[in-house]
Protein backbone atom coordinates (compact mmCIF):
# COMPACT_ATOMS: atom_id res chain seq x y z
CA UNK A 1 72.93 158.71 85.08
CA UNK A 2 69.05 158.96 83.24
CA UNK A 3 67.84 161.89 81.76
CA UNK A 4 64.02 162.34 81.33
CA UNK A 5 62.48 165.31 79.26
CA UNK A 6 60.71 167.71 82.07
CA UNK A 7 56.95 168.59 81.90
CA UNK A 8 55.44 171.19 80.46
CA UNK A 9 54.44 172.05 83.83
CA UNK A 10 57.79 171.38 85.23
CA UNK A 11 59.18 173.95 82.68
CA UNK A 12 56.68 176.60 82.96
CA UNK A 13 57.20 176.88 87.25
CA UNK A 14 60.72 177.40 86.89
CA UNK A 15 60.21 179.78 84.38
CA UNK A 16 57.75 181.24 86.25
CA UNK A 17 60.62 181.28 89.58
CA UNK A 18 62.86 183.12 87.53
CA UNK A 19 60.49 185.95 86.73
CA UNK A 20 59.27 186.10 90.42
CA UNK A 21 62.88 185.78 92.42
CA UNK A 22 65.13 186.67 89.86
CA UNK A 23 66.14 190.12 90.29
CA UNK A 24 66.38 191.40 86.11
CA UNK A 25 69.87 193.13 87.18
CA UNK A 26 71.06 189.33 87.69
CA UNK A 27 69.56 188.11 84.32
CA UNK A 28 71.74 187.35 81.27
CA UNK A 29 72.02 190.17 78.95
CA UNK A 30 69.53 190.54 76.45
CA UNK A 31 66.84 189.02 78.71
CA UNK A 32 63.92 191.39 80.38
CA UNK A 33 60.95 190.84 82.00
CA UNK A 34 59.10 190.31 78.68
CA UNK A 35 60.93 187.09 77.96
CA UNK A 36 59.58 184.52 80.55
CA UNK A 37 58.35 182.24 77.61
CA UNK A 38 61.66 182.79 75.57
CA UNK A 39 63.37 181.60 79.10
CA UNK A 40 60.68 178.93 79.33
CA UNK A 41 61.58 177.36 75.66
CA UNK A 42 65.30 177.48 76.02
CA UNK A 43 65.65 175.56 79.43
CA UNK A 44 63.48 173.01 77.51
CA UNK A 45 65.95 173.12 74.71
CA UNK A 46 68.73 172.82 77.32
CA UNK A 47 66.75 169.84 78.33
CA UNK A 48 66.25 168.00 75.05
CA UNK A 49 69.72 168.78 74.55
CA UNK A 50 70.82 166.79 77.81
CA UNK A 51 68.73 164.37 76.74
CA UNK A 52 69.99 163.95 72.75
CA UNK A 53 73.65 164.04 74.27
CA UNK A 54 72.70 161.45 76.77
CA UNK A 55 71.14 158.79 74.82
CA UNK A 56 73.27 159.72 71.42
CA UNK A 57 69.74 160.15 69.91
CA UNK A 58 67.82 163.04 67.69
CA UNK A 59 65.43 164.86 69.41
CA UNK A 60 63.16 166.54 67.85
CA UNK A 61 62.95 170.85 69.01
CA UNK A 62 59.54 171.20 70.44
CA UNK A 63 57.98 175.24 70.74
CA UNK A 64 56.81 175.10 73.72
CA UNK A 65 53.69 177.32 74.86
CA UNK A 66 54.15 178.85 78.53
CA UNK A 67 51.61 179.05 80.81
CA UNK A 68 52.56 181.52 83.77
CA UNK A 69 52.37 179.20 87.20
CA UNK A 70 51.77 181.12 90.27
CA UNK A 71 54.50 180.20 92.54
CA UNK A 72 54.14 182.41 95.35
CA UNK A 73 52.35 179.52 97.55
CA UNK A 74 54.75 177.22 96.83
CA UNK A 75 57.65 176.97 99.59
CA UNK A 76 60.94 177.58 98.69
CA UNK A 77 62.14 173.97 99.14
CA UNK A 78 59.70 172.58 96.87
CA UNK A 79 61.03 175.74 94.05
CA UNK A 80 64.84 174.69 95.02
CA UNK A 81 63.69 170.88 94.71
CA UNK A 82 62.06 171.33 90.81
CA UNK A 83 65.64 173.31 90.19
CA UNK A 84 67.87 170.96 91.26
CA UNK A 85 65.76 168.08 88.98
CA UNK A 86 65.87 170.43 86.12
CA UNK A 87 69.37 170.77 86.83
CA UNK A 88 69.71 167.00 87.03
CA UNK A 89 68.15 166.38 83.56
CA UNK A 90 70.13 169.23 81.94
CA UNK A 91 73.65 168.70 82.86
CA UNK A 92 74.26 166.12 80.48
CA UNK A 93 74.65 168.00 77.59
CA UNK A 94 77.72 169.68 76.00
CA UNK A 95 76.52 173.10 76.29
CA UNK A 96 75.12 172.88 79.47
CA UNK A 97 77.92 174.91 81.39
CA UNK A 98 78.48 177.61 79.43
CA UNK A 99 74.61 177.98 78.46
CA UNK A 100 72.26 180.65 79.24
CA UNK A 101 69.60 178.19 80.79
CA UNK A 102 72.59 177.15 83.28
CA UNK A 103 73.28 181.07 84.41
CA UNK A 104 69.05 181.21 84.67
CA UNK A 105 69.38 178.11 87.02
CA UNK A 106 72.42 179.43 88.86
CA UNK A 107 70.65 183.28 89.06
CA UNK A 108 67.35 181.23 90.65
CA UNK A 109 69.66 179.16 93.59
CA UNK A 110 71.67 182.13 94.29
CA UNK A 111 68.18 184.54 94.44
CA UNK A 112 66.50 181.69 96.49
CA UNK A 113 68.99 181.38 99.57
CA UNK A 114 68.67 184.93 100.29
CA UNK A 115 64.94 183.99 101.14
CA UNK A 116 64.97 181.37 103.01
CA UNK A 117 64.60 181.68 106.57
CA UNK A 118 67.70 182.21 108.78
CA UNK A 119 70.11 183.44 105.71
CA UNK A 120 70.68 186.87 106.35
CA UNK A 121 71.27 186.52 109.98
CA UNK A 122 73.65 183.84 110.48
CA UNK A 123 76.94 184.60 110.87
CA UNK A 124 79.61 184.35 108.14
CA UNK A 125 81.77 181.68 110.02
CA UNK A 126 81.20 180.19 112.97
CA UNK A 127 83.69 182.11 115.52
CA UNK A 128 83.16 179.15 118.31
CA UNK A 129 80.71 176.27 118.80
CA UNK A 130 77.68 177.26 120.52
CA UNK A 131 77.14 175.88 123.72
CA UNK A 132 73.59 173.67 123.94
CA UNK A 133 72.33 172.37 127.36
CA UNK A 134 73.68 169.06 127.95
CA UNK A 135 77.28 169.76 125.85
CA UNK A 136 79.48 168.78 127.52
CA UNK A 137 82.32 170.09 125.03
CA UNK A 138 84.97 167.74 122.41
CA UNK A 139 83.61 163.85 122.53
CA UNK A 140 86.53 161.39 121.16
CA UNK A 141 85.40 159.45 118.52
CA UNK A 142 86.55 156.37 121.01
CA UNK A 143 84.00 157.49 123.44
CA UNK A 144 81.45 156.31 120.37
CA UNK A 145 82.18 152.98 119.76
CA UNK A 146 80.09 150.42 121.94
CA UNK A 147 82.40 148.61 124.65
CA UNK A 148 82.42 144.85 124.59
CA UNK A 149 80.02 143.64 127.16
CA UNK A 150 77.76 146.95 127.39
């Protein structure tokens, strides 16, 4: 696996996520609403961290300056899809599972499902298979392999 140090940019939108979707009874204690740039800096850290583990190289901290990024017009998918990079890029350290930037990440995904489109409705558990027009019901996996001559 390759590790690559996250944008500025990168950082600041997921930062920005977490302030927007993150309910503040879900964040880690001691954070508040007041911290986005604190929450900003240490996913960064996490992320240079990954990065120093990685490559068995020093890395060199970096303060990083947030910039707030509107991310109200940006679909969910394209939020879940900058996550699960960061996510990507961050895992390779030895902190990363018991650090605060992975219960940030994990607060975002959980906060995010709940908003996309469908969630709250569907069932918990498909009781039966729905029937769709043309379904004939069970196929055997026989039925799909191509018969000499046809």
């Amino acid at each position: 696996m390759s590790v690559f140090i996250c944008t500025n940019y990168h950082i600041d939108l997921l930062a920005s996520a977490i302030s927007w979707y993150v309910p503040r009874r879900d964040w880690p204690q001691g954070y508040g609403i007041d911290y986005t740039s604190e929450v900003a800096q240490l996913l960064l850290d996490e992320n240079l961290c990954s990065y120093a583990d990685r490559y068995k190289e020093q890395v060199e901290d970096i303060d990083h300056e947030f910039i707030q990024v509107n991310v109200t017009h940006m679909t969910l998918g394209y939020i879940w899809k900058q996550l699960d990079c960061y996510k990507y890029q961050a895992c390779e350290s030895n902190t990363w599972e018991n650090s605060v930037a992975k219960r940030f990440c994990d607060a975002l995904a959980s906060s995010l499902k709940y908003q996309v489109d469908g969630y709250e409705s569907a069932p918990w558990g498909e009781i039966e298979r729905p029937r769709i027009a043309g379904d004939t019901g069970p196929v055997s996996i026989m039925d799909m392999i191509p018969k000499k001559g046809k």
